[in-house]
PDB file of N, CA and C in Angstrom:
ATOM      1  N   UNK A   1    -117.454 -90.816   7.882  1.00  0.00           N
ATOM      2  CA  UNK A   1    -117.893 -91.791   8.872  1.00  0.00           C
ATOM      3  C   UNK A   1    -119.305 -92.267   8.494  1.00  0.00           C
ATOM      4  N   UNK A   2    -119.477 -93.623   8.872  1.00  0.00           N
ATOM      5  CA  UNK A   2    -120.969 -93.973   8.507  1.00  0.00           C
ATOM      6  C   UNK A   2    -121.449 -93.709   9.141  1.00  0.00           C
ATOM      7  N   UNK A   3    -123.086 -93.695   8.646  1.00  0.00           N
ATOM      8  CA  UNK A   3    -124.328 -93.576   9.786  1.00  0.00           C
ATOM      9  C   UNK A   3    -125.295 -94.514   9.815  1.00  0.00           C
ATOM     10  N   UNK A   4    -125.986 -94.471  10.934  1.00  0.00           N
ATOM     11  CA  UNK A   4    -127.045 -95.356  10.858  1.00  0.00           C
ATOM     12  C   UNK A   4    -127.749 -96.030  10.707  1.00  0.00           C
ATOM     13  N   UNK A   5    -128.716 -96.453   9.603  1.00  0.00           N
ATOM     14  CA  UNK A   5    -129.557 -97.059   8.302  1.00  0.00           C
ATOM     15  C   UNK A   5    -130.691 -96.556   9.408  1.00  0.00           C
ATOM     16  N   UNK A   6    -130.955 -96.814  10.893  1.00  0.00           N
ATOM     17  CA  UNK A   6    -132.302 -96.296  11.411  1.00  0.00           C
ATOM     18  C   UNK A   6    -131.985 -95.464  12.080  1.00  0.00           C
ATOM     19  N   UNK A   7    -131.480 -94.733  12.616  1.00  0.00           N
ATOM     20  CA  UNK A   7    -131.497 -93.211  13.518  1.00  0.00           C
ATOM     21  C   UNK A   7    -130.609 -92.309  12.936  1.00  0.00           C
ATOM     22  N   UNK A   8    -130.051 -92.209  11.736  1.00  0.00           N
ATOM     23  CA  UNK A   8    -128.677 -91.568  10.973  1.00  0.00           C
ATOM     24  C   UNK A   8    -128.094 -91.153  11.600  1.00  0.00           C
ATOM     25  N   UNK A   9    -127.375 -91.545  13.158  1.00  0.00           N
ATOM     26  CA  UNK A   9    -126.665 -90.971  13.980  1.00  0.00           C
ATOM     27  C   UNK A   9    -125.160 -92.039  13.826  1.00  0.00           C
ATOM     28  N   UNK A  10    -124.367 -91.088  13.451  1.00  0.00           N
ATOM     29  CA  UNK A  10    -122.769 -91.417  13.223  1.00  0.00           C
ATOM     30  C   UNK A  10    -122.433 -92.642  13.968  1.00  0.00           C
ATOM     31  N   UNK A  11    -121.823 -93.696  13.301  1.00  0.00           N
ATOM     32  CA  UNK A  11    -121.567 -94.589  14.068  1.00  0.00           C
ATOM     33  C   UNK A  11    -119.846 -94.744  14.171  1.00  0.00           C
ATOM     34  N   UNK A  12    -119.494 -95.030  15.308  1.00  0.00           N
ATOM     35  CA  UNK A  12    -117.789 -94.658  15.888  1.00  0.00           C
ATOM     36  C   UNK A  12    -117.136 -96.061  15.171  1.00  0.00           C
ATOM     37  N   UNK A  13    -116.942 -96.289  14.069  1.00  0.00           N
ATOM     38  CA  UNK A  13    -116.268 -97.435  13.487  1.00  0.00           C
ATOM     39  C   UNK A  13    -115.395 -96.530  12.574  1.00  0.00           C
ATOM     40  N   UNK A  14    -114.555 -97.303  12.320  1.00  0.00           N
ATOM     41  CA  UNK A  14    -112.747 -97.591  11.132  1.00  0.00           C
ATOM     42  C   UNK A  14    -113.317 -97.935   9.945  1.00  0.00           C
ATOM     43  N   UNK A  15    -113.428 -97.653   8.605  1.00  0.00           N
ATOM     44  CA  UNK A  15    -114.274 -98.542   7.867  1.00  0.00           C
ATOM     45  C   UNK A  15    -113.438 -99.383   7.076  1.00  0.00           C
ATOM     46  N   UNK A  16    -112.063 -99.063   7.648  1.00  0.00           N
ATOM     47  CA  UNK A  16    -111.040 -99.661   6.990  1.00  0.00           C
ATOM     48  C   UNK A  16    -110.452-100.823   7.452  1.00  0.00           C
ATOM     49  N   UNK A  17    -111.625-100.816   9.204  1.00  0.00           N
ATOM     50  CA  UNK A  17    -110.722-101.692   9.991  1.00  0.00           C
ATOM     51  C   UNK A  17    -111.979-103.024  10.414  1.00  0.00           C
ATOM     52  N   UNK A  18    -113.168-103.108   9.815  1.00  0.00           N
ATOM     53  CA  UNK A  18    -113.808-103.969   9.655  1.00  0.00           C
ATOM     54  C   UNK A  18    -114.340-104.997   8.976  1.00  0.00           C
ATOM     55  N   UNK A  19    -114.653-106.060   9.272  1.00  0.00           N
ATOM     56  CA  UNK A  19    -114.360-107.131   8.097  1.00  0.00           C
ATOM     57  C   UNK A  19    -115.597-107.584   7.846  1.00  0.00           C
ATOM     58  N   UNK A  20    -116.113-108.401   6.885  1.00  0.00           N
ATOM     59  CA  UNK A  20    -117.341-109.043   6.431  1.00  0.00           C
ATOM     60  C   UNK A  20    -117.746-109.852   7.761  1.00  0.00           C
ATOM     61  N   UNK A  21    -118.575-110.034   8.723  1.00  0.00           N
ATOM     62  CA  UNK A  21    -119.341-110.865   9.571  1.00  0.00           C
ATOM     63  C   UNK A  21    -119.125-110.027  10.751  1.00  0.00           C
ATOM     64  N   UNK A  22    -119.005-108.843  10.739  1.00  0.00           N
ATOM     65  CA  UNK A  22    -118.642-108.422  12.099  1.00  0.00           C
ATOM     66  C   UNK A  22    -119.749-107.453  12.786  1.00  0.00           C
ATOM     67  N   UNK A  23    -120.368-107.319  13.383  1.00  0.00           N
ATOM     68  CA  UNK A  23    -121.105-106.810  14.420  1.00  0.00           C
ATOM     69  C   UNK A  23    -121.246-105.680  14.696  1.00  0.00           C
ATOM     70  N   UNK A  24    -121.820-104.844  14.185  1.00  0.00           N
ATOM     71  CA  UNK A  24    -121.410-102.787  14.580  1.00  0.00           C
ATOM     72  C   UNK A  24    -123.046-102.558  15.291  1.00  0.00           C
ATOM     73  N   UNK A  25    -123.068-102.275  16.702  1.00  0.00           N
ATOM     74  CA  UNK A  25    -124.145-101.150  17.599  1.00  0.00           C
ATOM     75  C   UNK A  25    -124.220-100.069  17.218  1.00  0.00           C
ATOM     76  N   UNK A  26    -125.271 -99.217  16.814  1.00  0.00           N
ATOM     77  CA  UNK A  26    -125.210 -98.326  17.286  1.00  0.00           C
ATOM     78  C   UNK A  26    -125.387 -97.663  18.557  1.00  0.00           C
ATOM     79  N   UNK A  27    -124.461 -96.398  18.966  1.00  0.00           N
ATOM     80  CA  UNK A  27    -124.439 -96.170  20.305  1.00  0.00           C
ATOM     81  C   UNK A  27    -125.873 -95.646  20.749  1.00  0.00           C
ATOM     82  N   UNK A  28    -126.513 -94.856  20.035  1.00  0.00           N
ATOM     83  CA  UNK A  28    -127.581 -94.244  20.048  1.00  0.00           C
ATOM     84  C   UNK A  28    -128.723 -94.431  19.821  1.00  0.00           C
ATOM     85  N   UNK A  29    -129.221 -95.612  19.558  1.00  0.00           N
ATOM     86  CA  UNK A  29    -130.503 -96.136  19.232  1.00  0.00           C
ATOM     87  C   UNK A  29    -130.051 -98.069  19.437  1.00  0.00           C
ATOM     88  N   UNK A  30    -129.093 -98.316  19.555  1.00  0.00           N
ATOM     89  CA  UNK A  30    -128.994 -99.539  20.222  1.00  0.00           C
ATOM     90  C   UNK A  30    -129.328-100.886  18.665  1.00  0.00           C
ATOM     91  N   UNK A  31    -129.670-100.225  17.953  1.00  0.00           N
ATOM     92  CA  UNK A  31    -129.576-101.188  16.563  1.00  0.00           C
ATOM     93  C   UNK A  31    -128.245-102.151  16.609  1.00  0.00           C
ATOM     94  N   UNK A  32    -128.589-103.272  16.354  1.00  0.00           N
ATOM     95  CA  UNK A  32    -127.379-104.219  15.755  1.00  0.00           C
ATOM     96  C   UNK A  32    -127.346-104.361  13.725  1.00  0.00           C
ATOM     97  N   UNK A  33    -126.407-104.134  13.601  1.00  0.00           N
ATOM     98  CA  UNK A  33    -126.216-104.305  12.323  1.00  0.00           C
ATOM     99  C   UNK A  33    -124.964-105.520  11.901  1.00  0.00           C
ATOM    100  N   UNK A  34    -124.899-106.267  10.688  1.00  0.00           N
ATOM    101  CA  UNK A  34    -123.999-107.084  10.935  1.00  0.00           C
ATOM    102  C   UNK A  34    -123.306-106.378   9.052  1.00  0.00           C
ATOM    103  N   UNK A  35    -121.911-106.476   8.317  1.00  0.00           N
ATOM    104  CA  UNK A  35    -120.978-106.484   7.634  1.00  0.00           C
ATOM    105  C   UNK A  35    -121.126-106.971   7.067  1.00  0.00           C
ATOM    106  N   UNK A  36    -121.795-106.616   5.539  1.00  0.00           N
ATOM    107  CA  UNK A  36    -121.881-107.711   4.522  1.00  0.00           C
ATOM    108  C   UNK A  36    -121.027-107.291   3.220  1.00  0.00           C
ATOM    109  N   UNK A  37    -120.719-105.914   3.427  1.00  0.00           N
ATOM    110  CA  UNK A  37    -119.777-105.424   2.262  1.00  0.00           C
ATOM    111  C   UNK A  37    -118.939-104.779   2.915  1.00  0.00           C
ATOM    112  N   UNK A  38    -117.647-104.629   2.892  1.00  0.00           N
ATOM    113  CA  UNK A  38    -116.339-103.879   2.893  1.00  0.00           C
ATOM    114  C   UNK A  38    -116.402-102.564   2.046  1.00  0.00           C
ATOM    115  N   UNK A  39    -116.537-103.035   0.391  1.00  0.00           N
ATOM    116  CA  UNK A  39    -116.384-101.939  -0.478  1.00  0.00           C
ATOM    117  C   UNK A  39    -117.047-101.795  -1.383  1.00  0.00           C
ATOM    118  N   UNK A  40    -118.143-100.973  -1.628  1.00  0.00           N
ATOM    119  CA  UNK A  40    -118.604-100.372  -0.101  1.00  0.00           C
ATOM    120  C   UNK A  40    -118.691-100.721   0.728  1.00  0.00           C
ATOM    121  N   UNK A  41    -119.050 -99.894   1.879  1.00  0.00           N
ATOM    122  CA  UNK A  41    -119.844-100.397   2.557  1.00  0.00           C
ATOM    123  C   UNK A  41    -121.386-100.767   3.052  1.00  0.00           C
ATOM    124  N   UNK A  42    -121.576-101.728   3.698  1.00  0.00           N
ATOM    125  CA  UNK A  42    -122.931-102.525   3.416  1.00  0.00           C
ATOM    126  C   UNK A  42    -123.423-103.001   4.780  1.00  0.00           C
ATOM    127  N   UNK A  43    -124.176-102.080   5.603  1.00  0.00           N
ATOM    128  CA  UNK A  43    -124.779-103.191   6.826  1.00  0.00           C
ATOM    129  C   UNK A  43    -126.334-104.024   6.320  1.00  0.00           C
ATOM    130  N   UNK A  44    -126.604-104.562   6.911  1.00  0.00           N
ATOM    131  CA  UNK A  44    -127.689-105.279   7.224  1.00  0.00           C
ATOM    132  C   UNK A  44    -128.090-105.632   8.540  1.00  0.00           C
ATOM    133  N   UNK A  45    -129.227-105.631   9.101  1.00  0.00           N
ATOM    134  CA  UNK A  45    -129.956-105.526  10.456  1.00  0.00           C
ATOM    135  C   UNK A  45    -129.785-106.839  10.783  1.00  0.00           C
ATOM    136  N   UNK A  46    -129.113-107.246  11.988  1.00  0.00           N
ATOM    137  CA  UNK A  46    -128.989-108.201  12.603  1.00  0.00           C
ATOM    138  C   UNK A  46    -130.323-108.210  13.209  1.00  0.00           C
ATOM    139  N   UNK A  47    -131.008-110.166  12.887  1.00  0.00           N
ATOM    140  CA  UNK A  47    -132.208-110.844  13.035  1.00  0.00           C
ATOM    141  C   UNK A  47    -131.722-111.203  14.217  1.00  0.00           C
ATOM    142  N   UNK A  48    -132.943-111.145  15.272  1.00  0.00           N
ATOM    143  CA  UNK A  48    -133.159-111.560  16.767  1.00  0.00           C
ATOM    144  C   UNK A  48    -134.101-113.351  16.496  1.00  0.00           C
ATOM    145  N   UNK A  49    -133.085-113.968  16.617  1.00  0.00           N
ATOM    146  CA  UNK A  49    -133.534-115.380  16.491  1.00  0.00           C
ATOM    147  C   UNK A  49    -134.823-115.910  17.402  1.00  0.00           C
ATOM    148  N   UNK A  50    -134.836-115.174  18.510  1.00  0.00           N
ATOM    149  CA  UNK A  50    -135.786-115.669  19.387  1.00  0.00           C
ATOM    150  C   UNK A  50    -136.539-115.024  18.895  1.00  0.00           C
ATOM    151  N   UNK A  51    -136.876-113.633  18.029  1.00  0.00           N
ATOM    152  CA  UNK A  51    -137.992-112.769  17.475  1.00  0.00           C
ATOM    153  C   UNK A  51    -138.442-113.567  16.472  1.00  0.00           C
ATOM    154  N   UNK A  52    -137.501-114.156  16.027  1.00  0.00           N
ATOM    155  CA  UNK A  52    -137.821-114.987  14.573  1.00  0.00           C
ATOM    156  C   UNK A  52    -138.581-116.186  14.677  1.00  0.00           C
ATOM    157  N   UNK A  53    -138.187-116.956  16.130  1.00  0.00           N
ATOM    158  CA  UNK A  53    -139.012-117.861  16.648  1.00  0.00           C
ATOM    159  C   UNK A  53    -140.495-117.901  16.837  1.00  0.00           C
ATOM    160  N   UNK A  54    -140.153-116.641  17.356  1.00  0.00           N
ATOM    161  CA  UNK A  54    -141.609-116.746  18.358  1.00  0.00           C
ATOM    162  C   UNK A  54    -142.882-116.215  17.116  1.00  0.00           C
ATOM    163  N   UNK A  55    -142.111-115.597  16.407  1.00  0.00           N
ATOM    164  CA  UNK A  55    -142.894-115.040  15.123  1.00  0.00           C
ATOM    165  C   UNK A  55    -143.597-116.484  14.226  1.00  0.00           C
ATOM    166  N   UNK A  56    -142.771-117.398  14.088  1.00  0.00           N
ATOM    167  CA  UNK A  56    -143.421-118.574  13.268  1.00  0.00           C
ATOM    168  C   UNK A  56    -144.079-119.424  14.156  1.00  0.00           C
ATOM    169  N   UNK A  57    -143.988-119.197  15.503  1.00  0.00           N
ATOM    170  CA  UNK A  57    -145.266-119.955  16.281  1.00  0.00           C
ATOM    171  C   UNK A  57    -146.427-119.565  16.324  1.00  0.00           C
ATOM    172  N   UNK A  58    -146.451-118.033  16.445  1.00  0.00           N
ATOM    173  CA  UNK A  58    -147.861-117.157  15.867  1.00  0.00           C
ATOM    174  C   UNK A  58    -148.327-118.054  14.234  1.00  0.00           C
ATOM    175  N   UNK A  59    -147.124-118.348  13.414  1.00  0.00           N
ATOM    176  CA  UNK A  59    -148.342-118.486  12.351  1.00  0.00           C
ATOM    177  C   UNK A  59    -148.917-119.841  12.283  1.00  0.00           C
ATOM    178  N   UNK A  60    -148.318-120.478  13.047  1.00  0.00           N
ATOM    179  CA  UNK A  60    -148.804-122.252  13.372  1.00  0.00           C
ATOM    180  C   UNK A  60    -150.045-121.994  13.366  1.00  0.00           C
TER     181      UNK A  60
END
């Protein structure tokens, strides 16, 4: 079973049963991660758009 990338706490997914663009929480630290590899497998940290926003108005 996979874990984490930030709290290494087991995450309750199929890894057989998820597809490239799909969305995995963790239950335990509340991280969003989004599916960028199948095989392996590959998360990447889902970007908070409004974080991303508000971040390039600071550098105005």
């Amino acid at each position: 079973m996979p874990s984490c990338p930030e709290c290494e706490n087991e995450l309750d997914i199929e890894v057989d049963e998820v597809e490239e663009g799909d969305v995995i929480t963790c239950e335990e630290c509340g991280s969003e991660f989004e599916v960028v590899g199948v095989e392996p497998l590959e998360l990447a940290p889902v970007e908070d758009d409004l974080e991303e926003e508000l971040y390039e108005e600071d550098e105005e």
